[in-house]
N, C-alpha and C. Protein backbone atom coordinates (compact mmCIF):
# COMPACT_ATOMS: atom_id res chain seq x y z
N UNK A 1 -23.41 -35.28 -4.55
CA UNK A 1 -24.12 -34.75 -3.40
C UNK A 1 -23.17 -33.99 -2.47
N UNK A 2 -22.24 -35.09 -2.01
CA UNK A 2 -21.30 -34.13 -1.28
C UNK A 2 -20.26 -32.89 -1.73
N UNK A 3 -20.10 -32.78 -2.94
CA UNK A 3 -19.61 -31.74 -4.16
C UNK A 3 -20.90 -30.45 -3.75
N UNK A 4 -22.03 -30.52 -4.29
CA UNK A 4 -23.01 -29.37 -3.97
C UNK A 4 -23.03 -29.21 -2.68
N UNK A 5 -22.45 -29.99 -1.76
CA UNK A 5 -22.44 -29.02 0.03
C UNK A 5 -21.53 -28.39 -0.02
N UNK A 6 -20.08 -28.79 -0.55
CA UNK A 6 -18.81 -27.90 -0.47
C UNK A 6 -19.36 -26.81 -1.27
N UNK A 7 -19.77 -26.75 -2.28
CA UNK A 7 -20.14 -25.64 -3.43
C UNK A 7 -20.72 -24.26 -2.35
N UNK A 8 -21.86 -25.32 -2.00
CA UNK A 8 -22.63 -24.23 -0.96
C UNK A 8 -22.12 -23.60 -0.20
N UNK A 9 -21.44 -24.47 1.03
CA UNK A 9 -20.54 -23.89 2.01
C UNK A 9 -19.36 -22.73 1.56
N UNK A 10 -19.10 -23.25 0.17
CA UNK A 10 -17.92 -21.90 0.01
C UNK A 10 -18.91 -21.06 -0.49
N UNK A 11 -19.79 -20.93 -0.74
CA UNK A 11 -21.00 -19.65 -1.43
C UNK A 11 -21.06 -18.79 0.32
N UNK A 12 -21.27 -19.77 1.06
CA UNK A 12 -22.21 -18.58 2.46
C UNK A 12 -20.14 -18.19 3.19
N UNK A 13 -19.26 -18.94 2.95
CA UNK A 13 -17.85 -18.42 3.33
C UNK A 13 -17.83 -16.83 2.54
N UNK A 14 -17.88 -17.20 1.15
CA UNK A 14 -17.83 -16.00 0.24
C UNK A 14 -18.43 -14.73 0.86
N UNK A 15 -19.95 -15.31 0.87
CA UNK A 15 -20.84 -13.68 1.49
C UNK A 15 -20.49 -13.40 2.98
N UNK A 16 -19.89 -14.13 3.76
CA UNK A 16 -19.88 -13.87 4.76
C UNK A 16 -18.36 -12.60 4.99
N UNK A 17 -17.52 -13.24 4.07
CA UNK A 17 -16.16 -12.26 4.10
C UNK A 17 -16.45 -11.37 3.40
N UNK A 18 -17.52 -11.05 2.36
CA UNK A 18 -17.67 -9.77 1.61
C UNK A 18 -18.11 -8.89 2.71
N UNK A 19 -19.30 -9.46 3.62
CA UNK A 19 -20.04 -8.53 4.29
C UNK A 19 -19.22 -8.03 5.32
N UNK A 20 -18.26 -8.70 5.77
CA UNK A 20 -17.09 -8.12 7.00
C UNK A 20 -16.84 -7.47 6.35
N UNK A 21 -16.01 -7.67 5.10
CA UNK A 21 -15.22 -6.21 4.20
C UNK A 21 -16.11 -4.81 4.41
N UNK A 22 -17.15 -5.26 3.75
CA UNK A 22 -18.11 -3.83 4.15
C UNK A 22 -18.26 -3.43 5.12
N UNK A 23 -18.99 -4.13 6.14
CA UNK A 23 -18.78 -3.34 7.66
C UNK A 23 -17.55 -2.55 7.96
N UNK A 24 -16.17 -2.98 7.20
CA UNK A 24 -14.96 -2.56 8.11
C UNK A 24 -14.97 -1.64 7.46
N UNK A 25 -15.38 -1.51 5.99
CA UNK A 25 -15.12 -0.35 5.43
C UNK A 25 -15.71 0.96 5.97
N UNK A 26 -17.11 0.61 6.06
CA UNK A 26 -17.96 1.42 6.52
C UNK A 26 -17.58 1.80 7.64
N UNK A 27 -17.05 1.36 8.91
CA UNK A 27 -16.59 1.80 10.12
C UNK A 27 -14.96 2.17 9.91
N UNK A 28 -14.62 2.69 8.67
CA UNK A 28 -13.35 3.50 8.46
C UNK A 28 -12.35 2.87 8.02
N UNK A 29 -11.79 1.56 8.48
CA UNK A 29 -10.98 0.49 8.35
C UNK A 29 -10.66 -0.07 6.54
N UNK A 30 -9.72 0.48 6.36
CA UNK A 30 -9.09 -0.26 5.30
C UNK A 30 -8.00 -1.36 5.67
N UNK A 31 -7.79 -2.12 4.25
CA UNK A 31 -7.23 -3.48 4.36
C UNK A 31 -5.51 -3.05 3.90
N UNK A 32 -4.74 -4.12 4.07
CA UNK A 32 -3.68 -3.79 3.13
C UNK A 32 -2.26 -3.28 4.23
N UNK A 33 -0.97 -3.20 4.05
CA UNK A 33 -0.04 -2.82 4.99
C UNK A 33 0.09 -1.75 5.26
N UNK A 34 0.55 -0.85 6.06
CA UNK A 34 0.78 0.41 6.38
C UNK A 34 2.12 0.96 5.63
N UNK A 35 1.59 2.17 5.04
CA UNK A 35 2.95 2.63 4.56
C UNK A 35 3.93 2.98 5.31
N UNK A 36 5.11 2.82 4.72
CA UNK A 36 6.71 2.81 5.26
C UNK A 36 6.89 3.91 5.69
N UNK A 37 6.61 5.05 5.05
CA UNK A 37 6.92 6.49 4.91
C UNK A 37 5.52 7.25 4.83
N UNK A 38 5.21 8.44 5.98
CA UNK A 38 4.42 9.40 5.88
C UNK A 38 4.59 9.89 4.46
N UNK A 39 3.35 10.99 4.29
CA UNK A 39 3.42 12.04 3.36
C UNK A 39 4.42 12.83 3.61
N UNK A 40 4.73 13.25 4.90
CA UNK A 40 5.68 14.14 5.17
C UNK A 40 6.91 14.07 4.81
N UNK A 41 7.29 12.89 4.80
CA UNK A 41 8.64 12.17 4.64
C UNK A 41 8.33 11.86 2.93
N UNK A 42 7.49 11.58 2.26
CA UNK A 42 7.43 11.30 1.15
C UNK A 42 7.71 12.39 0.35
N UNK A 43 6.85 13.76 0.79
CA UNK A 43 7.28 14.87 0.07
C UNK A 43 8.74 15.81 0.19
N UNK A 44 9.21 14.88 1.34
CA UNK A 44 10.75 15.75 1.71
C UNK A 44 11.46 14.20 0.47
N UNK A 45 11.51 13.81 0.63
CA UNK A 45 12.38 12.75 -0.76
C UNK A 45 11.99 13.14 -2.00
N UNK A 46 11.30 13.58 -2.43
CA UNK A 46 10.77 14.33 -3.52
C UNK A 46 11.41 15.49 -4.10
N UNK A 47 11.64 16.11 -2.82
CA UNK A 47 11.69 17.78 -2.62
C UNK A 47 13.42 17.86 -2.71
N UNK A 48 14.21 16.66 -1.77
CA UNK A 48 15.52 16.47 -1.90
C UNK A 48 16.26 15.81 -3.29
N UNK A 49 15.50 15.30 -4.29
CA UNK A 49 15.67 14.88 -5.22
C UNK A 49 15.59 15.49 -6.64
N UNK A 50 14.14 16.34 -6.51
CA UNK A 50 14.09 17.43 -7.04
C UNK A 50 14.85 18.43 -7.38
N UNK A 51 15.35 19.08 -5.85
CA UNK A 51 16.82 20.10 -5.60
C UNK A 51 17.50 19.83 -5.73
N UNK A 52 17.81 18.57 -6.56
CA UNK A 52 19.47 17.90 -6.31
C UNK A 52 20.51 17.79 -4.89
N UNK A 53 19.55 17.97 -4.21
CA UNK A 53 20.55 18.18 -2.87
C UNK A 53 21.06 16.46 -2.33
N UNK A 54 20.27 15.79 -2.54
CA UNK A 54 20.28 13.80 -2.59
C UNK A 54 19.59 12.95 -4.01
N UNK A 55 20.77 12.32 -3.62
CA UNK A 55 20.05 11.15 -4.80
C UNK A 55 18.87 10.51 -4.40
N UNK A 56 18.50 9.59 -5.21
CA UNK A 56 17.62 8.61 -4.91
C UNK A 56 18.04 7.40 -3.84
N UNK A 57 19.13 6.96 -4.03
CA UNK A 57 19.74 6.22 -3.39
C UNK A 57 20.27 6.50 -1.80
N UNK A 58 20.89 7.64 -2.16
CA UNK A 58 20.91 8.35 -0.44
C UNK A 58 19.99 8.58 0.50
N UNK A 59 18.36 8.76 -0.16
CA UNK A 59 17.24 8.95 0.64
C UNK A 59 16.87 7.51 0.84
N UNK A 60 17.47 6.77 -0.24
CA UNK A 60 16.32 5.19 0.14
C UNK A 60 17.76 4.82 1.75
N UNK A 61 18.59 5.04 1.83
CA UNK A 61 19.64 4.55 2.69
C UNK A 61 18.87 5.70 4.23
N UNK A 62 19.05 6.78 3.63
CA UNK A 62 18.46 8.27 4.94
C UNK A 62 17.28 7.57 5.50
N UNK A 63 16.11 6.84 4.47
CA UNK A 63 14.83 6.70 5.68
C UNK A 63 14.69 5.17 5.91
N UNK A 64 15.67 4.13 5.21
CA UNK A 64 15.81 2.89 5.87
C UNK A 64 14.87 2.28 4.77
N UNK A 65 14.50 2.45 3.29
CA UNK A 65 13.61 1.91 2.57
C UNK A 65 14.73 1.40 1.11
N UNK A 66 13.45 0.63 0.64
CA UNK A 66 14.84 0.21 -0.91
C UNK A 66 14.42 1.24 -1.48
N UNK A 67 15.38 1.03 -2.60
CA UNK A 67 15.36 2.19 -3.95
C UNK A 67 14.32 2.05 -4.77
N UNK A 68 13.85 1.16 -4.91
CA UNK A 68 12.81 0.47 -5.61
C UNK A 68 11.08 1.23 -4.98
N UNK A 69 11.31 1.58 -3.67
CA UNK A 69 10.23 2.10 -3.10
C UNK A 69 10.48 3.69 -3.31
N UNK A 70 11.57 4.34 -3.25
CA UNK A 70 12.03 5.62 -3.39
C UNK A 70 11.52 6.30 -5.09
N UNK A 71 11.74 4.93 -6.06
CA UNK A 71 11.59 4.88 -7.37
C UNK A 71 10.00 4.75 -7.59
N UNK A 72 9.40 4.84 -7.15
CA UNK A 72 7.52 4.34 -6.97
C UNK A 72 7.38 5.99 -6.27
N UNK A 73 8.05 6.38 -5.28
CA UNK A 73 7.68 7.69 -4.43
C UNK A 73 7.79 8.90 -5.69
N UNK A 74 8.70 8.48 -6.51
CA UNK A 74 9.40 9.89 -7.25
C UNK A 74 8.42 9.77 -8.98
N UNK A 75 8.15 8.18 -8.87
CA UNK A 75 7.08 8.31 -9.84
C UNK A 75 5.51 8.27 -9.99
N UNK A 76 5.31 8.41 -8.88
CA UNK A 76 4.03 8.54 -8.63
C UNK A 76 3.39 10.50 -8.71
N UNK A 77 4.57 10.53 -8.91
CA UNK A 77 4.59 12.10 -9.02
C UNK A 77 5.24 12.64 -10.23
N UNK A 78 5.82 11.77 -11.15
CA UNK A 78 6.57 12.29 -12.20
C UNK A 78 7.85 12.79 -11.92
N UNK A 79 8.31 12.87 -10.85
CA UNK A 79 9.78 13.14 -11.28
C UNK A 79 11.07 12.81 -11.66
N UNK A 80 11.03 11.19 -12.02
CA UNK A 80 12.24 10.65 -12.71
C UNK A 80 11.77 10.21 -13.96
């Protein structure tokens, strides 16, 4: 008996956080962290890497990010 109230109770928890999700969506709001780096800044690490003018490593040190995120920036675009 008391098993099918918890059951329940997490059923109306469930719909209740889906339906916030939607509202927020719907009123513009996405979930999730803010990226580290603009586009702007994303396409100048690209663009400096590209030209050979910086490594990968020099830009992850230039905008304060790991290499590991610099390495996700340059392949999300194909260029390493």
């Amino acid at each position: 008996m008391v098993g099918s109230f918890a059951e329940f109770e997490r059923a109306m928890i469930r719909e209740r956080t889906k339906a916030g999700l939607e509202q927020a969506r719907a009123a513009g709001r996405i979930g999730g962290r803010r990226p580290k780096l603009t586009p702007a800044q994303q396409e100048e690490i690209r663009e400096a890497v590209r030209s050979g003018r910086r490594s990968a490593a020099d830009c992850a040190r230039l905008f304060g990010v790991s290499q590991a995120t610099v390495s996700r920036i340059l392949a999300a675009k194909k260029i390493l």
